[in-house]
Protein backbone atom coordinates (compact mmCIF):
# COMPACT_ATOMS: atom_id res chain seq x y z
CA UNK A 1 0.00 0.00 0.00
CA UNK A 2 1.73 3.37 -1.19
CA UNK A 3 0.98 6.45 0.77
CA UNK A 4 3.67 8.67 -0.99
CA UNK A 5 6.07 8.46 -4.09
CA UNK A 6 8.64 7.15 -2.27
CA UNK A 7 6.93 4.12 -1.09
CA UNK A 8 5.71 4.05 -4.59
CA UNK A 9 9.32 4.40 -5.92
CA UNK A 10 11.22 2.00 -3.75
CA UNK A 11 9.11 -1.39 -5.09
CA UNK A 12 9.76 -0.63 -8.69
CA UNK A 13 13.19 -0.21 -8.27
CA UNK A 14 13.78 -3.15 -5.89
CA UNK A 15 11.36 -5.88 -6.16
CA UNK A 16 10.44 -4.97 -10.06
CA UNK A 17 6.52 -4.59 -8.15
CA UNK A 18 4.00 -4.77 -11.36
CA UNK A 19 0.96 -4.36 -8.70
CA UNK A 20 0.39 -0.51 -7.34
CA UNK A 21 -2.47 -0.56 -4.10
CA UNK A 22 -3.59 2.77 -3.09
CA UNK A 23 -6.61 3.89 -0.55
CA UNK A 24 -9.12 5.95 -2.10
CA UNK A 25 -10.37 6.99 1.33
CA UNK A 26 -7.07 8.35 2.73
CA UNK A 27 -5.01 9.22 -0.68
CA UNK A 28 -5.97 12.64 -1.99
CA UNK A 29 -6.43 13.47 -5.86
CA UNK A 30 -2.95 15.45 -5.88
CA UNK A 31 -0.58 12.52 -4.15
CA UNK A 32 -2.76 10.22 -6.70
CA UNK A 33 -1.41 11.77 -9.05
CA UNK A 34 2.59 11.99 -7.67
CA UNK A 35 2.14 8.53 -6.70
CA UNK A 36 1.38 7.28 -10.16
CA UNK A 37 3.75 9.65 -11.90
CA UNK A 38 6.37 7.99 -10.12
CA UNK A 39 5.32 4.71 -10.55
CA UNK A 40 5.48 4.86 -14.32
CA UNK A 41 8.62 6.37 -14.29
CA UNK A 42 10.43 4.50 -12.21
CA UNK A 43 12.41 2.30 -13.58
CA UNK A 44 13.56 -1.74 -12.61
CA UNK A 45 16.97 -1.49 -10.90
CA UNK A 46 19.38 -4.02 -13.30
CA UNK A 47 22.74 -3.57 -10.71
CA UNK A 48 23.94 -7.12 -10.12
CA UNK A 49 22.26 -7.32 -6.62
CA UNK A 50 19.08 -6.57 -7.41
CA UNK A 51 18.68 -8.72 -10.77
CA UNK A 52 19.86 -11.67 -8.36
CA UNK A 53 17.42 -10.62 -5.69
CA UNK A 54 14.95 -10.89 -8.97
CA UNK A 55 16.24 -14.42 -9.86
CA UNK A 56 15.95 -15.65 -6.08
CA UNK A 57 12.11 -14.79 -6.08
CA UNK A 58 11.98 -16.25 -9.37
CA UNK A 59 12.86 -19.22 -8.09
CA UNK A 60 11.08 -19.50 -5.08
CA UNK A 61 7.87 -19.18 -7.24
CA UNK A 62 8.78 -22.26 -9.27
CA UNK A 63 8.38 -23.83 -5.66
CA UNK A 64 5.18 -22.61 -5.12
């Protein structure tokens, strides 16, 4: 659940997060909007540590 860009910003980077969740009831229209702006343009992290932090999950899903 993103409150701000930066919590918006750090799962894109990190985790490669496809899934955005938001609360209509205590999000306003304005930090809709900064939240989402930065969530499109954010971009996957591909340094080393994170594309093998990406491959770990990967392969824990497999599991699942």
């Amino acid at each position: 659940m993103c409150h701000d860009a930066e919590t918006a910003r750090g799962p894109r980077i990190w985790n490669h997060a496809n899934v955005l969740a938001l609360s209509l009831r205590a999000t306003t229209e304005a930090i809709a909007k900064e939240i989402l702006d930065t969530w499109f343009s954010t971009p996957y992290s591909e340094d080393e540590w994170n594309l093998l932090q990406i491959k770990r999950i990967k392969q824990l899903e497999k599991k699942v």
